[in-house]
Protein backbone atom coordinates (compact mmCIF):
# COMPACT_ATOMS: atom_id res chain seq x y z
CA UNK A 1 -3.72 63.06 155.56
CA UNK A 2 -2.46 59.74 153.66
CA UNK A 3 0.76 59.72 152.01
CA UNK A 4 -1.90 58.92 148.39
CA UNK A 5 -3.49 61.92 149.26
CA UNK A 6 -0.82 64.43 149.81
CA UNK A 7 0.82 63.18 146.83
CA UNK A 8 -2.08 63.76 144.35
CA UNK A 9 -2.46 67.70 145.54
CA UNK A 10 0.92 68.16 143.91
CA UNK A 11 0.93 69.96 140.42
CA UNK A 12 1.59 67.88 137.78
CA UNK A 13 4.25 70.89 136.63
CA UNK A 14 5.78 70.80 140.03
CA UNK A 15 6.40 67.20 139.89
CA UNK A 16 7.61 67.16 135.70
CA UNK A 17 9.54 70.22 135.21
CA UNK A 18 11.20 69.55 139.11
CA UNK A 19 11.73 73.42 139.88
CA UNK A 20 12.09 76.67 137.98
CA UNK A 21 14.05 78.69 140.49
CA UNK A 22 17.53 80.00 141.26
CA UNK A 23 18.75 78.33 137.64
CA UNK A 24 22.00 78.82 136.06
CA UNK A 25 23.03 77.64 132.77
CA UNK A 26 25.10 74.36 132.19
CA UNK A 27 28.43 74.22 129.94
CA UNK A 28 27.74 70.63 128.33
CA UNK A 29 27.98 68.82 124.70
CA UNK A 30 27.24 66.15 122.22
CA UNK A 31 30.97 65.27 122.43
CA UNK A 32 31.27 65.43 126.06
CA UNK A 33 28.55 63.37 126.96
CA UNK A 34 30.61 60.65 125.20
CA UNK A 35 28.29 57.88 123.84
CA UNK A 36 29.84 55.62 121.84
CA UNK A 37 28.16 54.51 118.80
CA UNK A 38 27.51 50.67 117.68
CA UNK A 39 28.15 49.64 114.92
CA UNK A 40 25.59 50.60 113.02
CA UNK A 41 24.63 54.15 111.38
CA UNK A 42 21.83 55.59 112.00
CA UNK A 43 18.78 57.15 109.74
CA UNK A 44 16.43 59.15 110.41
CA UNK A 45 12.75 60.85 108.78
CA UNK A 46 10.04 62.46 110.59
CA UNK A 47 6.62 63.11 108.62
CA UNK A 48 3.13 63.35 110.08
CA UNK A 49 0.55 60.39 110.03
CA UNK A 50 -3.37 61.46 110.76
CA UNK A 51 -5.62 59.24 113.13
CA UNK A 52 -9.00 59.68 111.36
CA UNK A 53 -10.63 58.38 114.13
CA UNK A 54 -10.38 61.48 116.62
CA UNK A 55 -10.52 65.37 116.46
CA UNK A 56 -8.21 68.37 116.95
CA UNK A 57 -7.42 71.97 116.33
CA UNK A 58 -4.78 74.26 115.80
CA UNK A 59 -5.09 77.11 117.70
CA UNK A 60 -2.39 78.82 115.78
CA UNK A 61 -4.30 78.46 113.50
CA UNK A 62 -6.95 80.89 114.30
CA UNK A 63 -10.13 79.78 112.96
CA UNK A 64 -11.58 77.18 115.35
CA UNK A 65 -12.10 74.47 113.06
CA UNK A 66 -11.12 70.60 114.24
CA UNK A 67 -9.31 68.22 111.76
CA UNK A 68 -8.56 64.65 111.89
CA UNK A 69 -5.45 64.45 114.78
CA UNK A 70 -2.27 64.76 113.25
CA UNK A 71 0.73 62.37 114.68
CA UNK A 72 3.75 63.87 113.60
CA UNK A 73 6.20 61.02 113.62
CA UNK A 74 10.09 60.56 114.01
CA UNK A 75 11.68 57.23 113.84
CA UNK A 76 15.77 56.22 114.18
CA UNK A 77 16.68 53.43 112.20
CA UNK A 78 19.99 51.32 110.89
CA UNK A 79 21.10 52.32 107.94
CA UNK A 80 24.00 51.83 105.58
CA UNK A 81 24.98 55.40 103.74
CA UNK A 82 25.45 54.97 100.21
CA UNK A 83 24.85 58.13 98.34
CA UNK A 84 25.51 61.82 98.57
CA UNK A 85 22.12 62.13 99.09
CA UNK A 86 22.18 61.38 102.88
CA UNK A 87 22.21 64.47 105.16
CA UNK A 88 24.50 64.71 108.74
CA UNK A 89 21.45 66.11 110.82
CA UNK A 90 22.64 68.62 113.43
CA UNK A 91 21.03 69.93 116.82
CA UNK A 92 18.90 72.91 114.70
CA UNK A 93 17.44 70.24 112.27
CA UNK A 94 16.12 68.77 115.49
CA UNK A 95 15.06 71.91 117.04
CA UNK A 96 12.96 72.72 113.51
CA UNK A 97 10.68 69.21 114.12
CA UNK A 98 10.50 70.83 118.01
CA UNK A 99 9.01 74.20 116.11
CA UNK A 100 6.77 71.71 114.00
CA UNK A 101 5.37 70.08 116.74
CA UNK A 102 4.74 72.84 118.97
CA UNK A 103 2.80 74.67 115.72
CA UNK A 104 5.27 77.27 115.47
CA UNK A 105 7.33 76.20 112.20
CA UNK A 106 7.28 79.64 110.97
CA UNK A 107 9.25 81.09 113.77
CA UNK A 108 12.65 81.96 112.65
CA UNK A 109 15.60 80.57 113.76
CA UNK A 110 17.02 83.24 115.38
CA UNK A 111 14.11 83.80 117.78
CA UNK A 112 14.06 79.77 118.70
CA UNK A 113 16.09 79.71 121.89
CA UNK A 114 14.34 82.61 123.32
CA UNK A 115 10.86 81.05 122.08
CA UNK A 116 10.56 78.38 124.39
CA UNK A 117 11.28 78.15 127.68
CA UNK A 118 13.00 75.18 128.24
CA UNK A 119 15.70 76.49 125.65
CA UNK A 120 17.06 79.97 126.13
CA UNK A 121 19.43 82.16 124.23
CA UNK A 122 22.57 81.92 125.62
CA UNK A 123 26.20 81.65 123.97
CA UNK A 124 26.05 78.01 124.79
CA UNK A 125 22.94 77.23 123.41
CA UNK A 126 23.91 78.92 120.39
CA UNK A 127 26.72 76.67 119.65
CA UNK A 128 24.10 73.48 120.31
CA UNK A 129 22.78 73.90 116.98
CA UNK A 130 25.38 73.55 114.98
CA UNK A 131 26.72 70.53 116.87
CA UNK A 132 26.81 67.67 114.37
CA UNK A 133 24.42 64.49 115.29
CA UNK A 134 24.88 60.46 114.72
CA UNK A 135 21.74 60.62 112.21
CA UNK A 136 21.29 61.51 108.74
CA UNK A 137 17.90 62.06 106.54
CA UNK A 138 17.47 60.69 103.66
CA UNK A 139 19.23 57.22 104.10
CA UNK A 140 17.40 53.92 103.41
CA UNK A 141 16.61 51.03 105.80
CA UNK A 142 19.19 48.82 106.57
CA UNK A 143 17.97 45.19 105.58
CA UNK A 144 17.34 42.69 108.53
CA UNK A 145 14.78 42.37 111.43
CA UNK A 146 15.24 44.54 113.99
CA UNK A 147 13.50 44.94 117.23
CA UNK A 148 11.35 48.13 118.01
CA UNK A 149 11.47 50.92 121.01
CA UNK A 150 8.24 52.96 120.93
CA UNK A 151 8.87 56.40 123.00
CA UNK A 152 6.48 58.57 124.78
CA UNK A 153 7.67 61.88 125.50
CA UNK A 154 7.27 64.43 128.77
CA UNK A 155 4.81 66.61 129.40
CA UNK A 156 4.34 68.78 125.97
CA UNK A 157 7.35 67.44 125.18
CA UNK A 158 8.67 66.58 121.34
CA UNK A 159 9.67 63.57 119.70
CA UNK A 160 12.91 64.59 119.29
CA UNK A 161 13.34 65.43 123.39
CA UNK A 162 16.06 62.38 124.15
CA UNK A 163 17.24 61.88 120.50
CA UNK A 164 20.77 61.31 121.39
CA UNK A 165 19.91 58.31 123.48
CA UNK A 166 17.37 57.30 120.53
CA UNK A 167 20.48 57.49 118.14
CA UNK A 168 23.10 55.25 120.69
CA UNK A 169 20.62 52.80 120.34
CA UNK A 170 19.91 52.86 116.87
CA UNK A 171 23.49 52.23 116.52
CA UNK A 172 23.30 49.39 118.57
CA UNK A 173 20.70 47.82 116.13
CA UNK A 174 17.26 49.18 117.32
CA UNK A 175 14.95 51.18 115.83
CA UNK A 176 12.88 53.77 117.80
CA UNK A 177 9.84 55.52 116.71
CA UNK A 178 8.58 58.74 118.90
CA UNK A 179 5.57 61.54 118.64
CA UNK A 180 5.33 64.44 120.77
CA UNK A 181 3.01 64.34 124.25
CA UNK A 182 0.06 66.62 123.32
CA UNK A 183 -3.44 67.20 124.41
CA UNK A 184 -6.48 65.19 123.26
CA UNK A 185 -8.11 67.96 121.55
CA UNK A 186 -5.60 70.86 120.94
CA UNK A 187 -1.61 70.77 121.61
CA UNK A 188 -1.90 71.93 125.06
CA UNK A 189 -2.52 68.82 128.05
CA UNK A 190 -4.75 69.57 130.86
CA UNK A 191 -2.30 69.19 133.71
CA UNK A 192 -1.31 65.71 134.24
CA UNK A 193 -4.96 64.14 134.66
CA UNK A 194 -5.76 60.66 133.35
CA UNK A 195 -7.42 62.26 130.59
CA UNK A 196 -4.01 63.70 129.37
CA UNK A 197 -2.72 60.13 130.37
CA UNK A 198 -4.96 58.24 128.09
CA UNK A 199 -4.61 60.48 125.34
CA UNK A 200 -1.21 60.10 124.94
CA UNK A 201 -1.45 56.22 125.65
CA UNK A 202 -3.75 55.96 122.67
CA UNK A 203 -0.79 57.47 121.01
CA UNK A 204 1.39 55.39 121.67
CA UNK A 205 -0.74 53.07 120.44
CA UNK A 206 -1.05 54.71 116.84
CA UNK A 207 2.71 54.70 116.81
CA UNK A 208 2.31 50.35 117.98
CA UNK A 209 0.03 50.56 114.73
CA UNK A 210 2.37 52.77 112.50
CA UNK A 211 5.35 50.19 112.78
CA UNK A 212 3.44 47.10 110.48
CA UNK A 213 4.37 49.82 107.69
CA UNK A 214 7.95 48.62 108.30
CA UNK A 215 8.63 45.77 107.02
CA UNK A 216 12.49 45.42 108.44
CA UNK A 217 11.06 45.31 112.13
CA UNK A 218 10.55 42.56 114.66
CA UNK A 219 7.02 42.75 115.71
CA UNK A 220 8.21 39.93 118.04
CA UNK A 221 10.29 41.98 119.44
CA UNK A 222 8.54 45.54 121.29
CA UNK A 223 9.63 47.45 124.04
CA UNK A 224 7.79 50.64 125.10
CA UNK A 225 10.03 53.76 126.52
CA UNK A 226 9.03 56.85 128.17
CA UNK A 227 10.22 59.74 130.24
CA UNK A 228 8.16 61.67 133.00
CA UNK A 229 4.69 61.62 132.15
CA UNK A 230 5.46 59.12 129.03
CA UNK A 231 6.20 56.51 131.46
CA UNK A 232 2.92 56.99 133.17
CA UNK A 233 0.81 56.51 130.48
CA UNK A 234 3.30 53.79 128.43
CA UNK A 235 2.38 51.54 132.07
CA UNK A 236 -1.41 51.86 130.76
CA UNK A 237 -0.77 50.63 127.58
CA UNK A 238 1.35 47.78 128.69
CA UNK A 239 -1.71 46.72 130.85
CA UNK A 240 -4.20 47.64 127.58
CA UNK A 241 -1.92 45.90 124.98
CA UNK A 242 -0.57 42.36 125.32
CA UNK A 243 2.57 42.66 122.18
CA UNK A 244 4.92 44.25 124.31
CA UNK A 245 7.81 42.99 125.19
CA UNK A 246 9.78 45.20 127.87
CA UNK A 247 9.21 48.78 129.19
CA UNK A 248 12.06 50.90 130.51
CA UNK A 249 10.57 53.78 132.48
CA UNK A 250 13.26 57.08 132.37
CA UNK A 251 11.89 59.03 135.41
CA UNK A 252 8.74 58.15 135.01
CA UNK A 253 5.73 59.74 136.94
CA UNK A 254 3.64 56.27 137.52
CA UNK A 255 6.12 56.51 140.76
CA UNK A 256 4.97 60.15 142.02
CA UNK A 257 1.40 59.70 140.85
CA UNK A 258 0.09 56.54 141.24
CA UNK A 259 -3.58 58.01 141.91
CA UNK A 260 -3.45 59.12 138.41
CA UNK A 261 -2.62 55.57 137.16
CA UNK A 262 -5.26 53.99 139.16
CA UNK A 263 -8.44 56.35 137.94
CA UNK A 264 -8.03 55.10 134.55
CA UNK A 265 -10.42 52.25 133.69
CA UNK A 266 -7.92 50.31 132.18
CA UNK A 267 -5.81 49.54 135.56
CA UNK A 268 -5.23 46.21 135.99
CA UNK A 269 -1.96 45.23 137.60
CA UNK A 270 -2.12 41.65 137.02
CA UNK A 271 -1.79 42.56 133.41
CA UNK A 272 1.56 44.33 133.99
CA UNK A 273 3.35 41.11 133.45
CA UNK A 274 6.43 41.97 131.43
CA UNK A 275 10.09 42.87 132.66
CA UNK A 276 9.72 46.47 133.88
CA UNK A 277 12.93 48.79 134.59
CA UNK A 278 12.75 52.66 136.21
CA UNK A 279 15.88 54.93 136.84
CA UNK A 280 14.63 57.41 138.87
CA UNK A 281 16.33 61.18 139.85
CA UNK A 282 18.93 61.80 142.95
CA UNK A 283 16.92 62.22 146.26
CA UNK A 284 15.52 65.88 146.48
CA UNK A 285 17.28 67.61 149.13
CA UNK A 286 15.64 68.74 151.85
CA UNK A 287 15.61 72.27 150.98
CA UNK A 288 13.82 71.71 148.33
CA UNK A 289 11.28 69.97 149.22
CA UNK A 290 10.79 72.49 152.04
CA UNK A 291 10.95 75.55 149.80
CA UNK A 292 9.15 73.87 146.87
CA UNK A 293 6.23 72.13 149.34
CA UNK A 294 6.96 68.68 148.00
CA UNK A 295 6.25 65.70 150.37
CA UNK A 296 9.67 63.95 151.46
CA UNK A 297 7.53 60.64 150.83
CA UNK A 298 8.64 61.13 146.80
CA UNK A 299 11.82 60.32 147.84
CA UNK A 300 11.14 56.97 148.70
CA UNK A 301 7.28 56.43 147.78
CA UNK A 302 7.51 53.77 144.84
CA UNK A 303 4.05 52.10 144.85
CA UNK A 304 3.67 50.40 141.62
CA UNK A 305 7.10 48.76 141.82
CA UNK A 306 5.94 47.58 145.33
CA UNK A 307 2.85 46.15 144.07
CA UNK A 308 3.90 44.22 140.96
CA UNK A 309 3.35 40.51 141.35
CA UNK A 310 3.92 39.30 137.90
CA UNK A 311 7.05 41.21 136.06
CA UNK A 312 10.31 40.79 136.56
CA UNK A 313 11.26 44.66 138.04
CA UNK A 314 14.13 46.71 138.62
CA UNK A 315 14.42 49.91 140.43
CA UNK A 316 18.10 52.33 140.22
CA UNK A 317 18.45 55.47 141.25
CA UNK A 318 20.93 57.68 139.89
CA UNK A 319 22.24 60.11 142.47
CA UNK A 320 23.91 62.90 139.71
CA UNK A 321 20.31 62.81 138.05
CA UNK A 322 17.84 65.69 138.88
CA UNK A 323 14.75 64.84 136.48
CA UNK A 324 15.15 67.25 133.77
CA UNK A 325 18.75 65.34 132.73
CA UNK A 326 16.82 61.92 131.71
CA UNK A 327 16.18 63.66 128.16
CA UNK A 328 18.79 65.10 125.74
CA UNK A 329 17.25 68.69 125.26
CA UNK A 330 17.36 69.00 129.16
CA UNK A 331 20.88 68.04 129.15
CA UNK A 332 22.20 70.34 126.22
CA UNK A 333 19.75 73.28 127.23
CA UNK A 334 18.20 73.79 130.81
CA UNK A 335 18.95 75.68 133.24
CA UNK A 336 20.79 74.84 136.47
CA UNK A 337 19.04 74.61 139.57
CA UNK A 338 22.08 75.61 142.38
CA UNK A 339 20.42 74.39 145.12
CA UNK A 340 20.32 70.72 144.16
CA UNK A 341 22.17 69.73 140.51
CA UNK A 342 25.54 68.37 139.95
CA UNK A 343 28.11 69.64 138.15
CA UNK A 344 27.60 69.52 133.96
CA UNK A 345 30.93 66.67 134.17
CA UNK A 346 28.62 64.48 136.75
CA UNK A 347 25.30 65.12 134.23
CA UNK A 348 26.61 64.15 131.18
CA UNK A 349 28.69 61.23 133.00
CA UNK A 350 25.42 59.85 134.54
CA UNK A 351 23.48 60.41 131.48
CA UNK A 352 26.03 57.87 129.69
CA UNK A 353 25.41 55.57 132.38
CA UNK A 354 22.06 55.91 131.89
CA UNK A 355 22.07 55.43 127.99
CA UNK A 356 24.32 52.05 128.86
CA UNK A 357 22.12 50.60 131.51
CA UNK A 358 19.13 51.04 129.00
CA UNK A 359 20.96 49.81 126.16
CA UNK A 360 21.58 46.55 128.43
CA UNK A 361 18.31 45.77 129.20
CA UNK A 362 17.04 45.76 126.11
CA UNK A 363 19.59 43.41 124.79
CA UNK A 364 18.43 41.56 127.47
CA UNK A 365 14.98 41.89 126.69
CA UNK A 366 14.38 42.41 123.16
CA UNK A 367 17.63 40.34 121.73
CA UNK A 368 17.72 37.76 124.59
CA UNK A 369 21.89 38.33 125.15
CA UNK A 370 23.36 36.51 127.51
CA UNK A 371 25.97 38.84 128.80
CA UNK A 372 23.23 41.76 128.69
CA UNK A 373 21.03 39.55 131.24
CA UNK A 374 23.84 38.96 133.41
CA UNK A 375 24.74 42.53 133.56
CA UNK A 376 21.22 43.42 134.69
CA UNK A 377 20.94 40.71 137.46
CA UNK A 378 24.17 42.05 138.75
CA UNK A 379 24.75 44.67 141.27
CA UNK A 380 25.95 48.19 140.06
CA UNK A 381 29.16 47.57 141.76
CA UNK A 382 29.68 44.08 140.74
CA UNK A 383 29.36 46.05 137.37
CA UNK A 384 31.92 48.58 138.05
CA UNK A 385 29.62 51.33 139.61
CA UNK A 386 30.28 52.99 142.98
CA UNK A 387 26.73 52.97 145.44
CA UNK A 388 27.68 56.93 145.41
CA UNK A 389 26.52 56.84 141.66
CA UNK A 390 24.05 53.98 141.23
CA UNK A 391 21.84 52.21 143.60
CA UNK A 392 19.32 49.66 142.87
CA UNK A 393 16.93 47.31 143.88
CA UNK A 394 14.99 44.42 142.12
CA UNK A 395 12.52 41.60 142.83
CA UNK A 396 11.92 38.50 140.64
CA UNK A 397 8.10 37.55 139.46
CA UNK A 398 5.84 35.49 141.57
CA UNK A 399 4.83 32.54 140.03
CA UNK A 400 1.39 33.07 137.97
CA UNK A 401 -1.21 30.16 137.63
CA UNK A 402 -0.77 29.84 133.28
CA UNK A 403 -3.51 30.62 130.88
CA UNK A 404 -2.50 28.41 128.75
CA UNK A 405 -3.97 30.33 125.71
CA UNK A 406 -2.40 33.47 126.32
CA UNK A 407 0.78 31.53 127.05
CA UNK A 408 0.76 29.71 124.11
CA UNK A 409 -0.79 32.83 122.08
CA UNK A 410 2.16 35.22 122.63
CA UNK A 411 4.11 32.54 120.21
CA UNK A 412 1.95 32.45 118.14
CA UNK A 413 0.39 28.57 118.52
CA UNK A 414 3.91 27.73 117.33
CA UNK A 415 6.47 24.66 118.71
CA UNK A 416 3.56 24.10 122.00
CA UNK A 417 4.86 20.99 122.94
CA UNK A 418 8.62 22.37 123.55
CA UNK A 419 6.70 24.88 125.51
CA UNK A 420 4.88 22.78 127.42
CA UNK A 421 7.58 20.84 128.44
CA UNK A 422 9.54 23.86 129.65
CA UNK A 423 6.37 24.84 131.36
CA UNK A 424 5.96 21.60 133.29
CA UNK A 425 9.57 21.63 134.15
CA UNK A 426 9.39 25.36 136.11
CA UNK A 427 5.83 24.45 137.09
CA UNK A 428 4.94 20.95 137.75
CA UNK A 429 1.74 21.70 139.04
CA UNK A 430 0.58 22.75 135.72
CA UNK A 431 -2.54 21.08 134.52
CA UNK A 432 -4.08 21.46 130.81
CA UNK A 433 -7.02 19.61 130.75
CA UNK A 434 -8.01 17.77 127.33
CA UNK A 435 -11.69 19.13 127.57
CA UNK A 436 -10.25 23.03 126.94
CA UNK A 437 -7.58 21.48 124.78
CA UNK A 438 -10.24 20.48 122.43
CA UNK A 439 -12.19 23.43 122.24
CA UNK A 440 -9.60 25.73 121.63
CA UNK A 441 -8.27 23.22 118.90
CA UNK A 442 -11.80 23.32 116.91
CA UNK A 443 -12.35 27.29 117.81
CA UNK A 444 -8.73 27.60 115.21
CA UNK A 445 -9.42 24.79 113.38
CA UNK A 446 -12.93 26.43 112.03
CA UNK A 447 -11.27 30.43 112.37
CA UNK A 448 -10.08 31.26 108.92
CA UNK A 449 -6.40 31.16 108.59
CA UNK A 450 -5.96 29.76 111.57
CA UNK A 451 -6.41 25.91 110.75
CA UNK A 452 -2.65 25.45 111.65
CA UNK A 453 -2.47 26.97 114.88
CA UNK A 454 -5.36 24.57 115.73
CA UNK A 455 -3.88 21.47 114.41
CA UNK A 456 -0.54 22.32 116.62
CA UNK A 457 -2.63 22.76 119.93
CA UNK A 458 -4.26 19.30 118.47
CA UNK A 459 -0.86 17.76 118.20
CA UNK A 460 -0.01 18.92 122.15
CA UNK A 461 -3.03 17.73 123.37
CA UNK A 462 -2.69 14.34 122.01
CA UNK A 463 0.81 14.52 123.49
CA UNK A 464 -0.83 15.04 127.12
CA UNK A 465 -3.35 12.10 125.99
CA UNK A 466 -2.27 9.91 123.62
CA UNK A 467 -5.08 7.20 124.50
CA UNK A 468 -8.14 10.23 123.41
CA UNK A 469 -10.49 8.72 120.90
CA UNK A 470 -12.18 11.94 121.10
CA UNK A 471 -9.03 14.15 120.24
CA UNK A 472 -7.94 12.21 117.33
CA UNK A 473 -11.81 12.23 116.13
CA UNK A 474 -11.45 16.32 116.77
CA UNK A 475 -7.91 16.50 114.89
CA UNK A 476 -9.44 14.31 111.88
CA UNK A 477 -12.50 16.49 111.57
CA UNK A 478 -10.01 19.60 111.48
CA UNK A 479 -8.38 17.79 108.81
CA UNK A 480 -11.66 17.23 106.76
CA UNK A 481 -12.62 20.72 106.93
CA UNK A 482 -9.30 21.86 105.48
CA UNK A 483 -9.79 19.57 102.93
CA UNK A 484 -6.70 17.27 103.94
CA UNK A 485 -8.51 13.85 103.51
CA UNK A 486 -5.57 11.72 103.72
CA UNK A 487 -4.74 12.94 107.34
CA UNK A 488 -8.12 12.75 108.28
CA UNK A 489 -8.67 9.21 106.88
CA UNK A 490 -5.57 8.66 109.27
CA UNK A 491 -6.79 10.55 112.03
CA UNK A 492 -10.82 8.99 112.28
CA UNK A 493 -8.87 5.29 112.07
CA UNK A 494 -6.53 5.99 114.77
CA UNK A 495 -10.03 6.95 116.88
CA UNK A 496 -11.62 3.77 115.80
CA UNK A 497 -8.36 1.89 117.12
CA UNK A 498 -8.66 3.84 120.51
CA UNK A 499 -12.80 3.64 120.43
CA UNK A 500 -14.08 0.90 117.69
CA UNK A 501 -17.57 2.40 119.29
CA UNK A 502 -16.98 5.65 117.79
CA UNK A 503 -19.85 5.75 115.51
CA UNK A 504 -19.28 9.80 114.19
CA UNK A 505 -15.35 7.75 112.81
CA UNK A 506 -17.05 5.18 111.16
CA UNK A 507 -20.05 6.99 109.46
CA UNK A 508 -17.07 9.45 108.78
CA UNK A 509 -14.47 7.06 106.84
CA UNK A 510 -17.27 5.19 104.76
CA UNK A 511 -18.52 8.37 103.31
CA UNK A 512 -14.51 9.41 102.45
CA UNK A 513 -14.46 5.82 101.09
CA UNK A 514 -17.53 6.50 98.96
């Protein structure tokens, strides 16, 4: 049996929830785990959107009917507290939006650590909710542009499930938007199949949708973040949407089940083209993987980050990490497994690590800092880290033969012949011939609102070719339409200059003369 196929007969709860056996509970905190802030505070509102265009019922409900799919919705933002209004949030407030989104929000209280099983009533997770959290409701957007992390949860999981990590960055000037991991048609997934994976990729792309309504972020500036199964199906929206920016992949399961990734009809790894970053658990000790039938193979396997061609990718392992400790909730709340976690000091220290490394790459990423990108080239111990602690691995992109559309698309038509000469420069074999230059000029020219993107891919092409009768005819006709009959006069004389045979420029100029 292949290594593929011995790998897909695992359960998809074996592989996410990484062992429910000989647990003890953990002795951690908010204050322990010891992330500083930025320097910005941090707001926070949850509501619920509805995506019209799909189904779904509430089986707590009890009466079978299927309404539009609700998307409740919690986003982190800067913000600047002015008013006794604003609200300190604490660990409860977040564990109500957990009872929300599971459809229980009229449980009480005191029954919600015994309610769910990743919680459990114990003295320690009794004093969780009253610990005091970095974000407070009711607080108003802090003015600026900032750049965006869309989350996808774990399995089932909430939007709240790595909030303290959501709220270090938020400090640091991002905003993050999240909505729990549910089924397509009721709350419950069907096991980890590419049906659940789509689903919540089609999520994540409400939530891509969701952020226009904000009119202080940087849709330049997108990263996509996801833990367990959320990194699984955030790698089939990367290859789905093109506006992304960065993904950072906590744990993610595209690296245990890469058959599940490849089913979808979507799959197309020379689409993956952005930087791409997974931390991945400690190495599962051999005990466990005997006792718990899991292949030694998923200690090692990593078959997406071997067959990326075309991002920028980087690969650490953090070896205090079982998988449960990539999200806040499993930090704060689950249960011990003896035979393979670290102590609670080693968790919440790695967990800060964690928080940092991710910080760093998207300051790389989304904010383009210099000292960010140098701290992810490096090694972890040329950055301070011990190989005991961190390890990683990276490769660089190959180089990709340019579309020149899609390379000049992602800015927007905008400052193409600066690109173009950077372009040439890293790629001297690159070759834009005037014939496609043309066409896509005229295809913006004549596409409402458009004209000026067409006019700058004009203005490039006639860069490449200054001595083209036909171009200048093209860029004075794209004048004309938009009604800019001094530049076109220009334009059709410059033609006749370079062609005095061009008949269409002379027919042309005496009816503008007329």
């Amino acid at each position: 049996m292949n290594t593929k196929t011995k790998i897909t007969r695992i359960t998809i709860l074996v592989i996410l929830v990484l062992f429910q056996v000989w647990f003890v509970k953990g002795q951690t905190s908010l204050k322990k785990i010891n992330l500083k802030s930025g320097k910005y505070k941090v707001g926070f509102k949850h509501y619920t959107a509805i995506d019209s265009t799909r189904t779904y019922q509430i089986k707590n409900d009890f009466n079978n009917q299927f309404i539009n799919r609700p998307i409740p919705i919690s986003i982190w933002y800067p913000t600047i507290i002015e008013n006794s209004n604003s609200h300190q949030l604490t660990v409860l407030d977040y564990l109500e939006i957990l009872k929300e989104e599971e459809e229980s929000k009229n449980l009480p209280n005191e029954l919600l650590l015994d309610w769910f099983p990743d919680l459990g009533d114990t003295p320690q997770n009794r004093a969780h909710l009253s610990e005091k959290v970095n974000a407070f409701s009711n607080a108003n957007f802090l003015e600026g542009k900032f750049p965006v992390v869309v989350y996808a949860p774990s399995y089932q999981a909430s939007s709240i499930e790595n909030f303290a990590l959501f709220e270090y960055l938020t400090s640091n000037g991002f905003v993050v938007i999240s909505s729990p991991s549910r089924g397509t048609d009721t709350r419950w997934l069907e096991g980890g199949t590419t049906k659940d994976m789509e689903t919540q990729s089609r999520d994540v792309e409400f939530l891509l949708k969701e952020i226009h309504k904000y009119k202080k972020i940087n849709f330049d500036r997108i990263a996509l973040m996801g833990f367990s199964f959320g990194g699984l199906s955030n790698v089939i929206t990367v290859m789905k949407n093109k506006n992304v920016s960065a993904i950072v992949s906590l744990d993610g399961t595209e690296r245990y089940n890469y058959a599940v990734l490849e089913k979808s009809p979507y799959f197309n790894l020379d689409r993956f083209n952005i930087p791409y970053i997974h931390f991945a658990q400690k190495d599962i000790p051999k005990e466990v993987l005997t006792s718990d039938k899991i292949p030694a193979e998923l200690n090692y396997n990593f078959q997406l980050y071997d067959s990326l061609k075309y991002s920028n990718a980087y690969s650490y392992k953090f070896h205090d990490l079982t998988h449960s400790y990539f999200g806040s909730i499993g930090i704060l709340f689950s249960y011990r497994d003896k035979r393979q976690d670290k102590s609670d000091d080693k968790i919440m220290a790695s967990y800060n690590l964690l928080s940092q490394h991710t910080l760093q790459f998207l300051n790389a990423t989304l904010k383009n800092e210099e000292n960010a990108k140098e701290f992810i080239e490096n090694s972890p111990d040329k950055n301070g880290f011990p190989e005991n602690l961190i390890s990683k691995k990276m490769k660089k992109s190959l180089t990709k033969e340019f579309d020149f559309n899609d390379l000049a698309l992602n800015q927007g038509y905008r400052d193409l012949i600066p690109l173009y000469k950077k372009a040439v420069a890293k790629h001297p074999t690159l070759k834009l011939e005037e014939g496609m230059l043309n066409a896509l000029g005229l295809r913006l020219a004549f596409n409402a609102g458009k004209m000026e993107q067409g006019i700058n891919v004009f203005l490039l092409a006639l860069h490449i070719y200054p001595k083209s009768a036909n171009l200048y005819d093209s860029l004075a006709l794209a004048y004309l339409y938009n009604k800019d009959i001094k530049n076109a006069i220009s334009n059709y004389k410059k033609s006749l200059e370079l062609n005095p045979e061009n008949q269409n420029a002379i027919d042309r100029l005496k009816q503008l003369k007329e």
